[in-house]
PDB file of N, CA and C in Angstrom:
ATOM      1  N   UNK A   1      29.445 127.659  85.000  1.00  0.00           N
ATOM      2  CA  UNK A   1      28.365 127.558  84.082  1.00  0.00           C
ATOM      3  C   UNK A   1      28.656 126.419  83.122  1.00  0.00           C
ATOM      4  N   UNK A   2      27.385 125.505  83.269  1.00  0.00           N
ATOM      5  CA  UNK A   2      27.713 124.439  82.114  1.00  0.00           C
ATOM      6  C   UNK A   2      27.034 124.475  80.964  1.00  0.00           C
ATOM      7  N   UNK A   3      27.123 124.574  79.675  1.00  0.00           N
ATOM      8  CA  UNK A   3      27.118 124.096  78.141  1.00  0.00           C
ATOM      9  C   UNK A   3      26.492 122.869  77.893  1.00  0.00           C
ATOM     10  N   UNK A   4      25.094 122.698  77.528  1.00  0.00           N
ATOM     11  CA  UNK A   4      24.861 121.337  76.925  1.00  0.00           C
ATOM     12  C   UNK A   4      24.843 121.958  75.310  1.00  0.00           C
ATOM     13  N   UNK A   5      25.036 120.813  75.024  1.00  0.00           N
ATOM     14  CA  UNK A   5      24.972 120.918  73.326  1.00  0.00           C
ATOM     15  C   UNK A   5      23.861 119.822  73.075  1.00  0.00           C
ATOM     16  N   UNK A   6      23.109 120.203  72.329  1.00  0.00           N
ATOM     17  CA  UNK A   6      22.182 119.994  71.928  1.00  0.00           C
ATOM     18  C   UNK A   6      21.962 119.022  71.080  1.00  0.00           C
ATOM     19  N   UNK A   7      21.967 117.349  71.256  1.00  0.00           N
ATOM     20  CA  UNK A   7      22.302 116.831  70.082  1.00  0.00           C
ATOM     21  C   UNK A   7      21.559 116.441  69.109  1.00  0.00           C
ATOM     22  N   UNK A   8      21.859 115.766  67.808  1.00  0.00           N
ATOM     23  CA  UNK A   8      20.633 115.921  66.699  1.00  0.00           C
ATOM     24  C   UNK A   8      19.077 115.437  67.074  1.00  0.00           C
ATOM     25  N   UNK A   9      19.247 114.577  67.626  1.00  0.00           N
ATOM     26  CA  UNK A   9      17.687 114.199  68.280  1.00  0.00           C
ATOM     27  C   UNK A   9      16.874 115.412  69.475  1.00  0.00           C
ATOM     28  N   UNK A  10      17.784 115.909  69.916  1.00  0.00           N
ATOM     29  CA  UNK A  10      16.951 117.378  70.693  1.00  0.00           C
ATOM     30  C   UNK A  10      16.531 117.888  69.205  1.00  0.00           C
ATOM     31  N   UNK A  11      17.392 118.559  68.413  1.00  0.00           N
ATOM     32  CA  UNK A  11      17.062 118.852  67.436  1.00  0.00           C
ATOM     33  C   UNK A  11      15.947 118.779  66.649  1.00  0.00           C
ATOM     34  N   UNK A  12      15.815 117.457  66.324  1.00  0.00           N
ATOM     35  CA  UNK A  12      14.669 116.689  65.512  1.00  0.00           C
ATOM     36  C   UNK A  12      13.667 116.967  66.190  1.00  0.00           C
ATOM     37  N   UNK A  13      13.862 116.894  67.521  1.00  0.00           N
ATOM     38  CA  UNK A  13      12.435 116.835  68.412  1.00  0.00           C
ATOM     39  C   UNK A  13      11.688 118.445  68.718  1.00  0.00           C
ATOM     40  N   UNK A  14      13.020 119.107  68.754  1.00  0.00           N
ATOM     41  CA  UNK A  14      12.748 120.774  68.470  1.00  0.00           C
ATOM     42  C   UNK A  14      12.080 120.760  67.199  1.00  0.00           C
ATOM     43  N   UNK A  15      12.400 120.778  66.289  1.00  0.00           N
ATOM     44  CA  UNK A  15      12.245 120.855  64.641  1.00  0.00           C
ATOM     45  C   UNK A  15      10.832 120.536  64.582  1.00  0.00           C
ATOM     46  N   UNK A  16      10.470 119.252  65.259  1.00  0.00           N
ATOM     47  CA  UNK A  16       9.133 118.687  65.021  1.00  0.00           C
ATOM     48  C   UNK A  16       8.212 119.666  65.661  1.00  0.00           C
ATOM     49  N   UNK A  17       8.459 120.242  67.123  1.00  0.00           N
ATOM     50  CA  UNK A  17       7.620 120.792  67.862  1.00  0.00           C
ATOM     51  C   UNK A  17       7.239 121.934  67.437  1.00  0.00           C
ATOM     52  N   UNK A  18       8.441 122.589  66.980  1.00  0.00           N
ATOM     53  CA  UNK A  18       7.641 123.757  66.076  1.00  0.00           C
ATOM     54  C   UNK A  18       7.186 123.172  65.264  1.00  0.00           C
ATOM     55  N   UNK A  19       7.158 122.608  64.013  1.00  0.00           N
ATOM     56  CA  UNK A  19       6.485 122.565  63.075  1.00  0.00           C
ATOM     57  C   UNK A  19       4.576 122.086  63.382  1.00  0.00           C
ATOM     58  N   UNK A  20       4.881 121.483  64.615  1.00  0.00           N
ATOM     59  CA  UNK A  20       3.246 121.269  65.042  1.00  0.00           C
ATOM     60  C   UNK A  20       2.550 122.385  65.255  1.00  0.00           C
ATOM     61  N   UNK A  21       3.759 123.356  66.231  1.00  0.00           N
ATOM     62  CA  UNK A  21       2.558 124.143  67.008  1.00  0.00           C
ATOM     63  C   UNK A  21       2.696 125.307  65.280  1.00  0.00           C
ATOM     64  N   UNK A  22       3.357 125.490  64.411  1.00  0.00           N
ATOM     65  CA  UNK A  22       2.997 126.680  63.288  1.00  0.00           C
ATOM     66  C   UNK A  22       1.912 126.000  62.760  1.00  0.00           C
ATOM     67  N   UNK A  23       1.845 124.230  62.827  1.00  0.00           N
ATOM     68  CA  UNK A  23       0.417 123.900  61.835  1.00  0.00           C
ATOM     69  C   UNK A  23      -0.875 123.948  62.721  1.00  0.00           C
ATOM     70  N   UNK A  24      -0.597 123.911  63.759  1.00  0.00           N
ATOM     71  CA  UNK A  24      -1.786 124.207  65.208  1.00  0.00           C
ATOM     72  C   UNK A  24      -2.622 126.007  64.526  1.00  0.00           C
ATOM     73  N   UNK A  25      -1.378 126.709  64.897  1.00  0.00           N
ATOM     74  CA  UNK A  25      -1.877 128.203  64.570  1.00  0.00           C
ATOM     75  C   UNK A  25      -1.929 128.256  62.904  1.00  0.00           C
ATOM     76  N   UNK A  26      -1.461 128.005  62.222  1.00  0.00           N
ATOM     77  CA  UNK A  26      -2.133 128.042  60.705  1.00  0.00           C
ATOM     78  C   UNK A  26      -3.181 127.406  60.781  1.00  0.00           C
ATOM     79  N   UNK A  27      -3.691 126.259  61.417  1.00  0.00           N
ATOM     80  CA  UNK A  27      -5.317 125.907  61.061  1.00  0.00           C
ATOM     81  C   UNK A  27      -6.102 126.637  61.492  1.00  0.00           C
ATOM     82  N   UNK A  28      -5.589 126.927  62.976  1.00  0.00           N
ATOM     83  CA  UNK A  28      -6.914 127.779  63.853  1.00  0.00           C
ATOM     84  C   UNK A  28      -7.013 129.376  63.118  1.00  0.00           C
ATOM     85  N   UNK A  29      -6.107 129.811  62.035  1.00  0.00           N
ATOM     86  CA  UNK A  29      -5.893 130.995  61.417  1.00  0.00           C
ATOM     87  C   UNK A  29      -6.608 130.973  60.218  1.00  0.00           C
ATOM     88  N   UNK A  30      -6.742 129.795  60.032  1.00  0.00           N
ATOM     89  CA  UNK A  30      -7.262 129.328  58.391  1.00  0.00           C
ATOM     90  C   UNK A  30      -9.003 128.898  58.615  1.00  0.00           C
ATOM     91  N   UNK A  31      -9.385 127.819  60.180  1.00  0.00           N
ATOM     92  CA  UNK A  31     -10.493 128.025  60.520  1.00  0.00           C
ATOM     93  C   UNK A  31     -11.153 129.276  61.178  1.00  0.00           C
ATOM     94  N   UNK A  32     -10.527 130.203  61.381  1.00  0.00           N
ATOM     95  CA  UNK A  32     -10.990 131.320  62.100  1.00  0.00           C
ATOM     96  C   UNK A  32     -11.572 132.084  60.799  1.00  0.00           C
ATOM     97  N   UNK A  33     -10.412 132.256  59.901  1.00  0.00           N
ATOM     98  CA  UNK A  33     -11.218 132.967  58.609  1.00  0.00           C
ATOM     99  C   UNK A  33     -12.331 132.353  57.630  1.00  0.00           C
ATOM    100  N   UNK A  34     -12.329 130.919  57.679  1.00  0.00           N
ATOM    101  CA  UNK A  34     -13.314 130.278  57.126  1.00  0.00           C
ATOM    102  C   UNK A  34     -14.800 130.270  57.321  1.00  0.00           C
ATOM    103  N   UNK A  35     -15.031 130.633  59.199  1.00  0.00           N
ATOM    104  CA  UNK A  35     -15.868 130.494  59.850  1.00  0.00           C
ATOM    105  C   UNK A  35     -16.827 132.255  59.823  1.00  0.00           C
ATOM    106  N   UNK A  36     -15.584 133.365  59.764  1.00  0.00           N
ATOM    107  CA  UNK A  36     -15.826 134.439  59.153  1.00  0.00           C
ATOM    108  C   UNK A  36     -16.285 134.645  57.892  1.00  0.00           C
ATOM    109  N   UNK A  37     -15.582 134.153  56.649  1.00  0.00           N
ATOM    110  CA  UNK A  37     -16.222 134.035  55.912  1.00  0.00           C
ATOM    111  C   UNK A  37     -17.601 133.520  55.637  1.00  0.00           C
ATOM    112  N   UNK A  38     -18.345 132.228  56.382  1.00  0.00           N
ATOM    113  CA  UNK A  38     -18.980 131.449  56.294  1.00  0.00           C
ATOM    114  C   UNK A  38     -20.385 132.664  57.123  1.00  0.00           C
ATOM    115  N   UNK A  39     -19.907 133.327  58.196  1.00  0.00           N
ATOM    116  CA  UNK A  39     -20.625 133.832  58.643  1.00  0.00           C
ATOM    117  C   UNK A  39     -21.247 135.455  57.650  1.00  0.00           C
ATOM    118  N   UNK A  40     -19.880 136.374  57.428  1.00  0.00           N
ATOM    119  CA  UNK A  40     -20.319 137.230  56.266  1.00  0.00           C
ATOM    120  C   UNK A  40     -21.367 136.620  55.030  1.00  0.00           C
ATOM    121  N   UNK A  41     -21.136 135.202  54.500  1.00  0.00           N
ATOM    122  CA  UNK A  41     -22.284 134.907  53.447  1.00  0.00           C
ATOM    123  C   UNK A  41     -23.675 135.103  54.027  1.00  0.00           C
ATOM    124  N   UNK A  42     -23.488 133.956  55.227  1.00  0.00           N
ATOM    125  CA  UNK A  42     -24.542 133.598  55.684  1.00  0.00           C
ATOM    126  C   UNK A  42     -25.778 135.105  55.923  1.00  0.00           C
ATOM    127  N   UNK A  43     -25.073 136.496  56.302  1.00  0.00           N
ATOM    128  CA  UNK A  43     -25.797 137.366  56.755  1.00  0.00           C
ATOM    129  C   UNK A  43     -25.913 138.285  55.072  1.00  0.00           C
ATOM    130  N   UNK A  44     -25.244 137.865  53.910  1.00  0.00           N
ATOM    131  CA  UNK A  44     -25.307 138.195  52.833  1.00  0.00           C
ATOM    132  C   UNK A  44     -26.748 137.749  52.326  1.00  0.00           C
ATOM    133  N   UNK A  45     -26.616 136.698  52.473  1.00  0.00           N
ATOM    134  CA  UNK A  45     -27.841 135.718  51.297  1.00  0.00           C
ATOM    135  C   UNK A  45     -29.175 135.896  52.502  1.00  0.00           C
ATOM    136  N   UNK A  46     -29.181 135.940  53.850  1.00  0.00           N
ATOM    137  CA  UNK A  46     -30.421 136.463  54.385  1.00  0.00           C
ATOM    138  C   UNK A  46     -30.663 137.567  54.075  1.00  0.00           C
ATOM    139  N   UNK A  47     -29.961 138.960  53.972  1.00  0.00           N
ATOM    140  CA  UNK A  47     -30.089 140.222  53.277  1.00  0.00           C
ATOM    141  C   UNK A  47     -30.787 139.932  52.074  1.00  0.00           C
ATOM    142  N   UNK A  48     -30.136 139.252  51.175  1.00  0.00           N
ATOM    143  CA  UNK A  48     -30.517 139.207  49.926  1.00  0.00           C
ATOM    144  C   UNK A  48     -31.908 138.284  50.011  1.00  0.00           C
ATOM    145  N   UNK A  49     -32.409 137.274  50.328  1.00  0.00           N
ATOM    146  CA  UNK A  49     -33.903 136.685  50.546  1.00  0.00           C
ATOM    147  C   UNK A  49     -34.960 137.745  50.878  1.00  0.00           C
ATOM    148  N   UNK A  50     -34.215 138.932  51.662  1.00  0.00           N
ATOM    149  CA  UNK A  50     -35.521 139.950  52.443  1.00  0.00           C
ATOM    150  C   UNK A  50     -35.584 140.519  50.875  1.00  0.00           C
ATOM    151  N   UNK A  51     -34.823 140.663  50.835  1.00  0.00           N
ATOM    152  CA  UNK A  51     -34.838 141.739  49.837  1.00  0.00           C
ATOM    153  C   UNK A  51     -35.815 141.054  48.021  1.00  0.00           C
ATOM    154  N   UNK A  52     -35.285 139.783  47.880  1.00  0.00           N
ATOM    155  CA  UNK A  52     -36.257 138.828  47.074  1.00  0.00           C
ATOM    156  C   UNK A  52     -37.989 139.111  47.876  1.00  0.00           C
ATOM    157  N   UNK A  53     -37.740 138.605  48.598  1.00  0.00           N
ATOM    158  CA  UNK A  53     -39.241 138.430  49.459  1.00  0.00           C
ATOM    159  C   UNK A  53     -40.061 140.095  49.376  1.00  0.00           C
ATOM    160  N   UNK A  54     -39.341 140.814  49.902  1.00  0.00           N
ATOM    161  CA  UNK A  54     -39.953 142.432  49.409  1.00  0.00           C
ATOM    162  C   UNK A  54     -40.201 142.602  47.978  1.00  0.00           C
ATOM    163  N   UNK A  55     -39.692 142.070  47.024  1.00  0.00           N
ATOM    164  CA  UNK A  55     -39.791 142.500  45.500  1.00  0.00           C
ATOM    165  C   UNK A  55     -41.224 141.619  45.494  1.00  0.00           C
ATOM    166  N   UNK A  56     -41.299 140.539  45.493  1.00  0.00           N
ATOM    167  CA  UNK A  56     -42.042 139.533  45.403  1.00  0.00           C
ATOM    168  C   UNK A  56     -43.859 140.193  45.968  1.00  0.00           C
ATOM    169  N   UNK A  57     -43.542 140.546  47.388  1.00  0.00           N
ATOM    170  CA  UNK A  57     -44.519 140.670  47.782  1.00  0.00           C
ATOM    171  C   UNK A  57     -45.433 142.241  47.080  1.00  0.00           C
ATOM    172  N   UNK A  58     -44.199 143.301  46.622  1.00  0.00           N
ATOM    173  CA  UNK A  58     -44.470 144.285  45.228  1.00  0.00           C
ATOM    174  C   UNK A  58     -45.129 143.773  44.284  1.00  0.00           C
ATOM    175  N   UNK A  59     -44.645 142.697  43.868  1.00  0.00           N
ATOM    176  CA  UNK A  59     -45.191 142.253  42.413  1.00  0.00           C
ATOM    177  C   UNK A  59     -46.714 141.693  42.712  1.00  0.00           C
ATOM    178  N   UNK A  60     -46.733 141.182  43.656  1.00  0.00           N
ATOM    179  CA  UNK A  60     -48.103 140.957  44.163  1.00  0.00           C
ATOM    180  C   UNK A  60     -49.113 141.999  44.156  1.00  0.00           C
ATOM    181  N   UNK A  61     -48.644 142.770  45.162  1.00  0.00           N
ATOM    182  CA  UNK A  61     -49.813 144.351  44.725  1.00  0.00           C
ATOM    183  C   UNK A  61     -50.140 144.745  43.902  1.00  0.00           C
ATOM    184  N   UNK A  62     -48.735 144.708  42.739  1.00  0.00           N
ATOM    185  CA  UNK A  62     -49.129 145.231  41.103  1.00  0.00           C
ATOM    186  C   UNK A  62     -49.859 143.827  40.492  1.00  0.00           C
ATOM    187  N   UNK A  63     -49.957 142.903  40.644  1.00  0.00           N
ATOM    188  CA  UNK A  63     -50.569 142.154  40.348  1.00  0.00           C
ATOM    189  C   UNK A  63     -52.179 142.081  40.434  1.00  0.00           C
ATOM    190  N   UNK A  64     -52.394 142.622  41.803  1.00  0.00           N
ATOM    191  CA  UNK A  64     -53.477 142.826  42.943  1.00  0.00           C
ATOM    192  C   UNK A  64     -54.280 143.592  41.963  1.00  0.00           C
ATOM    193  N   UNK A  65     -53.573 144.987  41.740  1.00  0.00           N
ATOM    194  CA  UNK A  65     -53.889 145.961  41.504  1.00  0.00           C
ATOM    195  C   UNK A  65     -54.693 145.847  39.772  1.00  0.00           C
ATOM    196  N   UNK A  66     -53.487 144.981  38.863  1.00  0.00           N
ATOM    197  CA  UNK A  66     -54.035 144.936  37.372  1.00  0.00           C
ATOM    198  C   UNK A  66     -55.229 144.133  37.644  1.00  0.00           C
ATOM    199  N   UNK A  67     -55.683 142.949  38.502  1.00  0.00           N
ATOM    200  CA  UNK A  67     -56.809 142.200  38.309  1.00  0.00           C
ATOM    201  C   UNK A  67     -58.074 142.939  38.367  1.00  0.00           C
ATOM    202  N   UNK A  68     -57.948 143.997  39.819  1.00  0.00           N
ATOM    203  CA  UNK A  68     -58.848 145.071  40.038  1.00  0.00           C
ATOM    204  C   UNK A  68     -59.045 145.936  38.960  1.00  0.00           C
ATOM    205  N   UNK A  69     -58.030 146.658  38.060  1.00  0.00           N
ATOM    206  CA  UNK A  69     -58.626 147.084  37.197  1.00  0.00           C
ATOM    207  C   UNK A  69     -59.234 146.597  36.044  1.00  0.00           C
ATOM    208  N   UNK A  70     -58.511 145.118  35.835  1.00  0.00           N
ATOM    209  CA  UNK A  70     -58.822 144.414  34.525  1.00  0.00           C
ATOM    210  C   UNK A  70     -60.527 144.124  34.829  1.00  0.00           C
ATOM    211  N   UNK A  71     -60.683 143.619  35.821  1.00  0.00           N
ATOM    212  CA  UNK A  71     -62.237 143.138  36.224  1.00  0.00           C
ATOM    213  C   UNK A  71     -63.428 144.068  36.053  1.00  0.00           C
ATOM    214  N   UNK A  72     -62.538 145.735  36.479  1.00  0.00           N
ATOM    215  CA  UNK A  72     -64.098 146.744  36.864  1.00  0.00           C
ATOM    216  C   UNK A  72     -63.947 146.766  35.041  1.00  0.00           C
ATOM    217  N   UNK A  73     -62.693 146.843  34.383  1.00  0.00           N
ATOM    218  CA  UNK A  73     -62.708 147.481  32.898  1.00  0.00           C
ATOM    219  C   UNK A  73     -63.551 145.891  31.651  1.00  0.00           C
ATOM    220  N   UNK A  74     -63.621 144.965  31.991  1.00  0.00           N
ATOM    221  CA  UNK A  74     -64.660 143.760  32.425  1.00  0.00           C
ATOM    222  C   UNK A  74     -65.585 143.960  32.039  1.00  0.00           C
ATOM    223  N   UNK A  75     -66.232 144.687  33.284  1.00  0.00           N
ATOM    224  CA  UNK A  75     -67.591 144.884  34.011  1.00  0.00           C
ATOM    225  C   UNK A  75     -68.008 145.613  33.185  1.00  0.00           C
ATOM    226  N   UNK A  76     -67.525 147.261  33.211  1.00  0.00           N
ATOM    227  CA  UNK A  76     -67.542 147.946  31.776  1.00  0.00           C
ATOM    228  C   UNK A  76     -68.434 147.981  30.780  1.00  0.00           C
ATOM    229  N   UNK A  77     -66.946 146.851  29.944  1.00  0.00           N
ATOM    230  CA  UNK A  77     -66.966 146.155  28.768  1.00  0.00           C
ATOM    231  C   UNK A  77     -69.041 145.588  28.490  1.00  0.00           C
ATOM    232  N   UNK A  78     -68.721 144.706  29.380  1.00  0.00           N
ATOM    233  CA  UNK A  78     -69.620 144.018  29.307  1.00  0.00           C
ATOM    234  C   UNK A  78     -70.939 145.047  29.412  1.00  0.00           C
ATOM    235  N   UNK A  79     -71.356 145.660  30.107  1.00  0.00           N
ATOM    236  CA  UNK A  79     -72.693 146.722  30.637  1.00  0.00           C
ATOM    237  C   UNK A  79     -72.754 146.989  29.157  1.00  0.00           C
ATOM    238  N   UNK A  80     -71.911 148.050  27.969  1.00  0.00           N
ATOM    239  CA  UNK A  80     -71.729 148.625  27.647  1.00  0.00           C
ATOM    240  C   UNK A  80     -71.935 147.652  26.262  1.00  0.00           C
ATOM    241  N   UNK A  81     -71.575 146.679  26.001  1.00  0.00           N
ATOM    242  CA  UNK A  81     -71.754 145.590  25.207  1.00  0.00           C
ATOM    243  C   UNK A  81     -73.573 145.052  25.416  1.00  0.00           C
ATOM    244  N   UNK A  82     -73.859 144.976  26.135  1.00  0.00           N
ATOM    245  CA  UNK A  82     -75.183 144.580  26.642  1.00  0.00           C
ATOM    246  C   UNK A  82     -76.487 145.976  26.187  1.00  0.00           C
ATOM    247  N   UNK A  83     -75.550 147.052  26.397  1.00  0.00           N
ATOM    248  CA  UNK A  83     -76.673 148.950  25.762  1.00  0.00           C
ATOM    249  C   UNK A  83     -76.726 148.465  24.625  1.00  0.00           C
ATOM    250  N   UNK A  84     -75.480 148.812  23.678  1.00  0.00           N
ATOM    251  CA  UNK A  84     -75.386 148.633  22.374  1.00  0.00           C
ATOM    252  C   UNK A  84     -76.240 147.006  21.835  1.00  0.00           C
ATOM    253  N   UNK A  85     -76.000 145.821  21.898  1.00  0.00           N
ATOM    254  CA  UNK A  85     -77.336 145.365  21.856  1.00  0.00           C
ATOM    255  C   UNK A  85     -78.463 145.041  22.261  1.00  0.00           C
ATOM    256  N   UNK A  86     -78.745 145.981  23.262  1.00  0.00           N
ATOM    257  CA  UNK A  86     -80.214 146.255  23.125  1.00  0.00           C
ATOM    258  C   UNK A  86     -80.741 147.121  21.860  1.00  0.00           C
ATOM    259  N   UNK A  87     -80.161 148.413  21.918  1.00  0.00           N
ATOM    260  CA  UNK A  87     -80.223 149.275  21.130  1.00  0.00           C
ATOM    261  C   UNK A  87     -80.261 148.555  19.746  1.00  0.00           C
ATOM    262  N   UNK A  88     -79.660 147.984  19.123  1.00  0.00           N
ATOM    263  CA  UNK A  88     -79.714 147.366  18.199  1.00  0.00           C
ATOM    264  C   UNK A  88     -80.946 145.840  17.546  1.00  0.00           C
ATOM    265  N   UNK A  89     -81.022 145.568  18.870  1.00  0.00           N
ATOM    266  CA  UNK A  89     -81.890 144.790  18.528  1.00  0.00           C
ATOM    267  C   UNK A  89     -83.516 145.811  18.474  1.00  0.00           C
ATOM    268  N   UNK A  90     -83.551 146.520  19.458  1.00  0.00           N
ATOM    269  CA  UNK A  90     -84.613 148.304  19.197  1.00  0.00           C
ATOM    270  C   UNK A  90     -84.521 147.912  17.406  1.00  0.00           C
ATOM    271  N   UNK A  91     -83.446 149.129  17.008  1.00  0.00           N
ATOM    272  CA  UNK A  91     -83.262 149.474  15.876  1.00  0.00           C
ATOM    273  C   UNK A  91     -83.970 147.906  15.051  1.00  0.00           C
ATOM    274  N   UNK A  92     -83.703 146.698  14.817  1.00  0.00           N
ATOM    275  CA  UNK A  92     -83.903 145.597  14.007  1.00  0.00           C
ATOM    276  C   UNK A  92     -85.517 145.718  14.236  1.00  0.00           C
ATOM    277  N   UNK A  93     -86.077 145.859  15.738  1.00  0.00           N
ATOM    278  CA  UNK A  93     -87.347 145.316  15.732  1.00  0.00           C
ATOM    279  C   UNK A  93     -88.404 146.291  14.930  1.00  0.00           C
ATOM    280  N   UNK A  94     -87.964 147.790  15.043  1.00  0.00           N
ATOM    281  CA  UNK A  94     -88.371 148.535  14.629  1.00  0.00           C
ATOM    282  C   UNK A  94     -87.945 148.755  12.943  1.00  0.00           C
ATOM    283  N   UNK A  95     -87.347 148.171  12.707  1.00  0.00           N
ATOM    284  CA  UNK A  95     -86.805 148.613  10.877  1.00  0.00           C
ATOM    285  C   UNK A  95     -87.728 146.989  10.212  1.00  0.00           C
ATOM    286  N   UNK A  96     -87.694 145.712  11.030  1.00  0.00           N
ATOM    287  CA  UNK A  96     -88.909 144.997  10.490  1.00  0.00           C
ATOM    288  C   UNK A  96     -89.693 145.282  10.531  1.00  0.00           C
ATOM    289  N   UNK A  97     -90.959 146.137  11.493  1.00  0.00           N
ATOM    290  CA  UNK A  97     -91.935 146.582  11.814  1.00  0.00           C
ATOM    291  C   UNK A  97     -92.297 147.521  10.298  1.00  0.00           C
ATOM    292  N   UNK A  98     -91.134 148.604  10.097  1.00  0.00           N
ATOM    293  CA  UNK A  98     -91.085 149.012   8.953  1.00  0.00           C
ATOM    294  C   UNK A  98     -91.323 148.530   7.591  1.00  0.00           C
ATOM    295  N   UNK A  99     -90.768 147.427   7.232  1.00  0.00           N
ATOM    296  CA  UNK A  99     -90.360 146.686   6.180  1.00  0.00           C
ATOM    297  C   UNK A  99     -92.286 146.040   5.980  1.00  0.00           C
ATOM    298  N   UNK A 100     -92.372 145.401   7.430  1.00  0.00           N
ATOM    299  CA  UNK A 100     -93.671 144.853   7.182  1.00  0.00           C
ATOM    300  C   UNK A 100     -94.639 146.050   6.798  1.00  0.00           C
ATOM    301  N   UNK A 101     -94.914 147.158   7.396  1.00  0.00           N
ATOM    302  CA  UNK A 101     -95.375 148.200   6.871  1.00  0.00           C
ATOM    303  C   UNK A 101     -95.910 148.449   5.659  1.00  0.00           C
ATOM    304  N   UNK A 102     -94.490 148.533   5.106  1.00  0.00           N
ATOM    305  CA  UNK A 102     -94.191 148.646   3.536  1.00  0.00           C
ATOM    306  C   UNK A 102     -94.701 148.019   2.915  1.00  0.00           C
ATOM    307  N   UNK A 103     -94.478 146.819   3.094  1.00  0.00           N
ATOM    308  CA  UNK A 103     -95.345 145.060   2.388  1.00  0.00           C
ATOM    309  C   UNK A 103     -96.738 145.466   2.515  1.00  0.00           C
ATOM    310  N   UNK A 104     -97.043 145.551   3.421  1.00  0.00           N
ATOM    311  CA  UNK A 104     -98.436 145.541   3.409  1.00  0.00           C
ATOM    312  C   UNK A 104     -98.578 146.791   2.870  1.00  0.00           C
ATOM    313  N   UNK A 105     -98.116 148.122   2.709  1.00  0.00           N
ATOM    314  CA  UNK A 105     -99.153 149.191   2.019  1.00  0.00           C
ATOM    315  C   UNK A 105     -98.984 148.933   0.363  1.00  0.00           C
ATOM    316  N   UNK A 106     -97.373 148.188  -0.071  1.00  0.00           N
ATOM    317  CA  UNK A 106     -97.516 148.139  -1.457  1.00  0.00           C
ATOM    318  C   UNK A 106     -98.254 146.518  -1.795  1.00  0.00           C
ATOM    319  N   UNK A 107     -98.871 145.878  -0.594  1.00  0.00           N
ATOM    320  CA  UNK A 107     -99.359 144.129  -1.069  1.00  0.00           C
ATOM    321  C   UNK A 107     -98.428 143.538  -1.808  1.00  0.00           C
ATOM    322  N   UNK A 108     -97.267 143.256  -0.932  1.00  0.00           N
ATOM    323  CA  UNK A 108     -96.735 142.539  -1.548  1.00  0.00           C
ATOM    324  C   UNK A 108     -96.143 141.573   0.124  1.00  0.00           C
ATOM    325  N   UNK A 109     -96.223 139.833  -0.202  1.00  0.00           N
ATOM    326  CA  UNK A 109     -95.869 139.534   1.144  1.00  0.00           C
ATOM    327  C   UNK A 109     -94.687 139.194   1.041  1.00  0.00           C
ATOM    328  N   UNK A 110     -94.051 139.119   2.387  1.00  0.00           N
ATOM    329  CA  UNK A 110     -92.525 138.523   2.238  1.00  0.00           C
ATOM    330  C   UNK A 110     -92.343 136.714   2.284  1.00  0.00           C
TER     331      UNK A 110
END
């Protein structure tokens, strides 16, 4: 059985070869988790958009919803604004009617 000894340049050249192949597997260890990571966000922030986009499309309905009531309460408004002066202008035509009345039974003109 023969003995080589190994001399410093095997050495060096050993020395080097590992040190490639540990930086080979530390990158592909370091891109493997990067790409994981990259992928966990990626299915994070689409979660999170549905979830924006659902609130959004909520706020819409309640939105939907206040115009519909703001409009009939509006409509309302307005009908109800429109009785009252009629009624009032009633009441005016009839309280001049009065007034003239008056004038004329005491002769006096306005």
């Amino acid at each position: 059985m023969q003995l080589h000894m190994l001399t410093k340049k095997d050495l060096d050249q050993l020395r080097k070869s590992l040190q490639d192949d540990t930086r080979k597997i530390i990158r592909e260890e370091v891109e493997n988790e990067a790409q994981a990571i990259k992928d966990e966000l990626g299915a994070e922030i689409t979660s999170s958009r549905m979830r924006v986009q659902n609130d959004i499309e909520e706020v819409k309905d309640r939105v939907k919803n206040v115009e519909i009531r703001v409009t009939k309460m509006h409509k309302d408004l307005k009908a109800e604004i429109k009785m009252v002066s009629h009624m009032l202008d009633k009441d005016n035509i009839q309280t001049a009617k009065k007034v003239k009345q008056i004038e004329q039974h005491l002769g006096i003109s306005s």
